[in-house]
Protein backbone atom coordinates (compact mmCIF):
# COMPACT_ATOMS: atom_id res chain seq x y z
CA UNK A 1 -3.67 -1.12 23.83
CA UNK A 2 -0.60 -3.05 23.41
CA UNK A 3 1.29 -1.92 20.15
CA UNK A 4 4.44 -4.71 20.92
CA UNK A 5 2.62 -7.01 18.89
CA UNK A 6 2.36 -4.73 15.96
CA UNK A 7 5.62 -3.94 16.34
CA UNK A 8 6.70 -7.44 16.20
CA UNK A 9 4.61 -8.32 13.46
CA UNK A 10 5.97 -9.88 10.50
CA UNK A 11 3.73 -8.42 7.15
CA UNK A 12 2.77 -10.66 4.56
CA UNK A 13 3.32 -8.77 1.16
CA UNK A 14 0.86 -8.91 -1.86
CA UNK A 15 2.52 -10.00 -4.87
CA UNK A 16 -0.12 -9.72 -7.76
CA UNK A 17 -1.34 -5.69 -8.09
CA UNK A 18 0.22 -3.38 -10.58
CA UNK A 19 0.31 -0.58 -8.45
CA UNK A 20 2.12 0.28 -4.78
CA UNK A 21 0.59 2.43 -2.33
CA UNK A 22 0.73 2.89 0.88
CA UNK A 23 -0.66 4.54 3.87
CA UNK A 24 -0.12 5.56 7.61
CA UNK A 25 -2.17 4.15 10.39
CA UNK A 26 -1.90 7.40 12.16
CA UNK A 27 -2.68 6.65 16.26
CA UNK A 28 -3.51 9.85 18.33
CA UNK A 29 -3.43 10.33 22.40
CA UNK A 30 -5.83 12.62 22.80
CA UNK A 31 -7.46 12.69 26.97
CA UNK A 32 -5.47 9.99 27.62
CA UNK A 33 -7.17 7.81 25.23
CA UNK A 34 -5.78 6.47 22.11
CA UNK A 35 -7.95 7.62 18.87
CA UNK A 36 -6.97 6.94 15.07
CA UNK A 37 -7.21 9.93 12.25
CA UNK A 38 -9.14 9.34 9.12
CA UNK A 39 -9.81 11.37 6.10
CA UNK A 40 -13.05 11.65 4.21
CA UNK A 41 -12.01 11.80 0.73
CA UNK A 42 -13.33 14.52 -1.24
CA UNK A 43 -16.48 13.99 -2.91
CA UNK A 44 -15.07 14.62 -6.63
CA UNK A 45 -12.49 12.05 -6.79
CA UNK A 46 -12.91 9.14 -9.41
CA UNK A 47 -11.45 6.46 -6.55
CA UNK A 48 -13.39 6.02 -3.48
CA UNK A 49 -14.96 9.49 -3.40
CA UNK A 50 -16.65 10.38 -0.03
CA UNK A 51 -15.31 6.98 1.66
CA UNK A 52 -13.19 7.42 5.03
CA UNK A 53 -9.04 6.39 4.58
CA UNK A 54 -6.46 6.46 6.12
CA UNK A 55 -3.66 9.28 4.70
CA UNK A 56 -1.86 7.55 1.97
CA UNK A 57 -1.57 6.99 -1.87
CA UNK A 58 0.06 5.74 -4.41
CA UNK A 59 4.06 5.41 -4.60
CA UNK A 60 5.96 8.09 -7.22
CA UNK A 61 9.12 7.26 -8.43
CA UNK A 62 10.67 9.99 -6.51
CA UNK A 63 9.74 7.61 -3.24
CA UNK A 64 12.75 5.95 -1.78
CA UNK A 65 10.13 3.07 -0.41
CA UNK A 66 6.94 2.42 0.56
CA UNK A 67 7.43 3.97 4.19
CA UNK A 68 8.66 7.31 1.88
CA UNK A 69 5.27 6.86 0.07
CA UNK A 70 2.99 6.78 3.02
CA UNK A 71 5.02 9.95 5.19
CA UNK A 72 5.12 12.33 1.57
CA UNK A 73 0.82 11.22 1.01
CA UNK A 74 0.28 11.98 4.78
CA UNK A 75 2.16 15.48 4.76
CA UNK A 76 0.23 15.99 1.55
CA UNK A 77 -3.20 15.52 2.77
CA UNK A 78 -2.69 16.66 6.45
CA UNK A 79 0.11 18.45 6.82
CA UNK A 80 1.79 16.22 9.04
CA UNK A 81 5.04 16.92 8.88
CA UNK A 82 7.61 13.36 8.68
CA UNK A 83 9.47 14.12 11.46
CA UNK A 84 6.59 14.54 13.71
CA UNK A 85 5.94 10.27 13.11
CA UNK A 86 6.98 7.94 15.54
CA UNK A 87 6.65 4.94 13.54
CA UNK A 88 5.57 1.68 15.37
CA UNK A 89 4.91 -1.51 12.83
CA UNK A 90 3.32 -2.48 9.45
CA UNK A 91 0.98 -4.30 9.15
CA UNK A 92 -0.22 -7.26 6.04
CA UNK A 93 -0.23 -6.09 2.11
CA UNK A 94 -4.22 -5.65 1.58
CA UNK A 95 -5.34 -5.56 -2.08
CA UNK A 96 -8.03 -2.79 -3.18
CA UNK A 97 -10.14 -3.02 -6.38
CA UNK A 98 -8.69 0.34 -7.88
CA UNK A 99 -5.92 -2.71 -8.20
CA UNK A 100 -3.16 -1.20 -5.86
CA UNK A 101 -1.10 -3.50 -3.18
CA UNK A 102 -0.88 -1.24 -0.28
CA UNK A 103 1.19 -1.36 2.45
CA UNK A 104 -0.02 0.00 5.87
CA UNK A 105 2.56 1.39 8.44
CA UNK A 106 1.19 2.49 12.05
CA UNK A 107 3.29 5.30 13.77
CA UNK A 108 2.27 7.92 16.87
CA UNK A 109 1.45 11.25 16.04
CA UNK A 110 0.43 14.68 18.00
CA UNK A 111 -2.65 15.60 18.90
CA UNK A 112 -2.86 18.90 17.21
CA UNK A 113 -4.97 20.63 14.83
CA UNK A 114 -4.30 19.15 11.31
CA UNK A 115 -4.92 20.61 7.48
CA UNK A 116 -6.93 18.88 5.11
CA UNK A 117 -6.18 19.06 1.69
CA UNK A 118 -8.59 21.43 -0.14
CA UNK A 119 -8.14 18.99 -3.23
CA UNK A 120 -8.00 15.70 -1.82
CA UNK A 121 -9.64 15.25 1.72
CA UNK A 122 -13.22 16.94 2.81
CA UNK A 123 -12.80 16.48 6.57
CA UNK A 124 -10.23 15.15 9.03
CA UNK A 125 -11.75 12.79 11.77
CA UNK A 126 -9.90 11.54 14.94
CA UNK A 127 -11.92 8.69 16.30
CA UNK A 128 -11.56 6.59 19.80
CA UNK A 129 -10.58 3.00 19.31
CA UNK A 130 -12.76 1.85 22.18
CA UNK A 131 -15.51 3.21 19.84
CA UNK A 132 -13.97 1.31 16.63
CA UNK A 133 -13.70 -2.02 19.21
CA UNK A 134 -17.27 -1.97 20.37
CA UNK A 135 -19.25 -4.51 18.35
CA UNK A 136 -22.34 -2.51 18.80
CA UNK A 137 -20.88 -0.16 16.32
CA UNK A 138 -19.51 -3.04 14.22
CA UNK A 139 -20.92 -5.07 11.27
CA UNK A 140 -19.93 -7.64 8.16
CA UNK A 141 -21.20 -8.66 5.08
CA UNK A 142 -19.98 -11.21 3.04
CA UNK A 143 -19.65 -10.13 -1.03
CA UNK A 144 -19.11 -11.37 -4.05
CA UNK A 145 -16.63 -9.58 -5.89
CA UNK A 146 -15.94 -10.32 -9.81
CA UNK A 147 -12.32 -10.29 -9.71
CA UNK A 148 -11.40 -11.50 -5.67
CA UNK A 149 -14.66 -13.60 -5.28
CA UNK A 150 -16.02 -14.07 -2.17
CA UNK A 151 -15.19 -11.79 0.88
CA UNK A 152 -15.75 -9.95 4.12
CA UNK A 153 -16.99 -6.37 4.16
CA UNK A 154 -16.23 -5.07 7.27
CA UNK A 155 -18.10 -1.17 8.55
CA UNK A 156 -17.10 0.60 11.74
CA UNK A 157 -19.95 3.47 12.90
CA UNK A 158 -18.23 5.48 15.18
CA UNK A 159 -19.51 9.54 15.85
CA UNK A 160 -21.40 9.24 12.77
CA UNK A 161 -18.90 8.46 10.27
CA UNK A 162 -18.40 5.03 9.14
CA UNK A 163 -15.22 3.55 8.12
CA UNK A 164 -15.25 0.19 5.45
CA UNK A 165 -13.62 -0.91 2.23
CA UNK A 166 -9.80 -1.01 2.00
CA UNK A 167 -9.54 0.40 5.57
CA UNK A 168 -12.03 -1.51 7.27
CA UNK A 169 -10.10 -4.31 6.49
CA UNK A 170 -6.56 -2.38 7.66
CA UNK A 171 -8.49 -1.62 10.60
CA UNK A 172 -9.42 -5.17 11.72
CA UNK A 173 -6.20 -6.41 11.47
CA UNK A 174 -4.90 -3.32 13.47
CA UNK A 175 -7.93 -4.34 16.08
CA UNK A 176 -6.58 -7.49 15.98
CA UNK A 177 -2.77 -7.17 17.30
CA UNK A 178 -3.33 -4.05 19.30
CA UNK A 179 -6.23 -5.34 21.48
CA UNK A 180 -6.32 -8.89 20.85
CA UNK A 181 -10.06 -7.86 19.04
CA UNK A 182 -11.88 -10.61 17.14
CA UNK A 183 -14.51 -9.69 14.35
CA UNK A 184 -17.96 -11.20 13.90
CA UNK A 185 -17.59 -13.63 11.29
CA UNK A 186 -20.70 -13.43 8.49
CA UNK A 187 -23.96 -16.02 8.52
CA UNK A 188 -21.66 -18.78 7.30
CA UNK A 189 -19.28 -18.67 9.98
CA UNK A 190 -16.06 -18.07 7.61
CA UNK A 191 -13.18 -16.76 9.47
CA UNK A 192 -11.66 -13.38 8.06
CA UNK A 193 -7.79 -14.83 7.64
CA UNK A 194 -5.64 -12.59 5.46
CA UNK A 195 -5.15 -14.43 2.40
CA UNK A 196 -1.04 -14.95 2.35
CA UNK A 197 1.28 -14.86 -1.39
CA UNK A 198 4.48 -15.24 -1.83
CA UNK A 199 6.88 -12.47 -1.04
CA UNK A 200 7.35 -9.80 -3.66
CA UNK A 201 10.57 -7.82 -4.07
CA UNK A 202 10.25 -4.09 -2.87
């Protein structure tokens, strides 16, 4: 896995969501292997219950910046402390349809044993990225969406969990720089380019 191109990646912001948010592409050694941590979101939540994220959430006013946002969410919903984050890159602006431009940063972290939330986050879930690479465990759909129109829908099956939305997208693009991983494209053969918009002011 080579993170130098992550590293040396230049984001493209989104410009046209109300809301900021942001979240932390959290990369684990664990056997000598790297693995990424996900949280299941609890079931009860009125956005995205049950769906696997990444740590992260929307940006208070008490947040210096976006990179603030996604290191207070993570300590929230893990208890991983800040200064425990070796930060690596960020990666592109995705939009969601909650209607929040988030920001995804990727940064090292131990492998230890982490604390879910007992509001927020059902289970914690370290998974291998050779697992999240294999296309056997890979699929897309392509959707129509009333407000973005026509897109991807990307879902990663890895050790029973499967990871799509928001961060399925995140995680192709993470795929992408780190291993030099291509998707499937749908029936029609569309690529999955990140749409790009004009820089926004943070």
């Amino acid at each position: 896995m080579d993170l130098d191109r992550v590293a040396a990646h230049d984001p493209v912001p989104v410009v046209d969501e109300e809301r900021d948010a942001a979240v932390l592409v959290p990369i684990v050694e664990r056997g000598g292997d790297p693995h990424l941590l996900f949280i299941k979101r609890a079931s009860h939540l009125g956005e995205h219950p049950g769906q696997m994220g990444f740590p992260g959430g929307g940006r208070e006013p008490s947040d210096a910046d976006l990179e603030a946002t996604a290191l207070r969410e993570a300590e929230e919903e893990i208890s991983l402390h800040p200064h425990e984050v070796d930060l690596v890159g960020r990666l592109d602006d995705i939009s969601t349809t909650s209607g929040y431009a988030v920001t995804p940063y990727v940064g090292h972290i131990p492998d230890r044993q982490y604390t879910p939330d007992e509001y927020e986050v059902d289970e914690i879930a370290v998974l291998p990225v050779d697992g999240l690479a294999d296309h056997d465990n890979y699929e897309v759909e392509r959707r129509e969406h009333p407000r973005y129109g026509e897109s991807l829908v990307h879902f990663f099956h890895v050790d029973g969990y499967t990871v799509w939305g928001a961060t399925g997208r995140i995680l192709v693009q993470f795929l992408q720089l780190a291993l030099d991983w291509e998707p499937r494209s749908a029936s029609t053969g569309s690529s999955t380019t990140t749409r790009r918009r004009p820089t926004r002011r943070r």
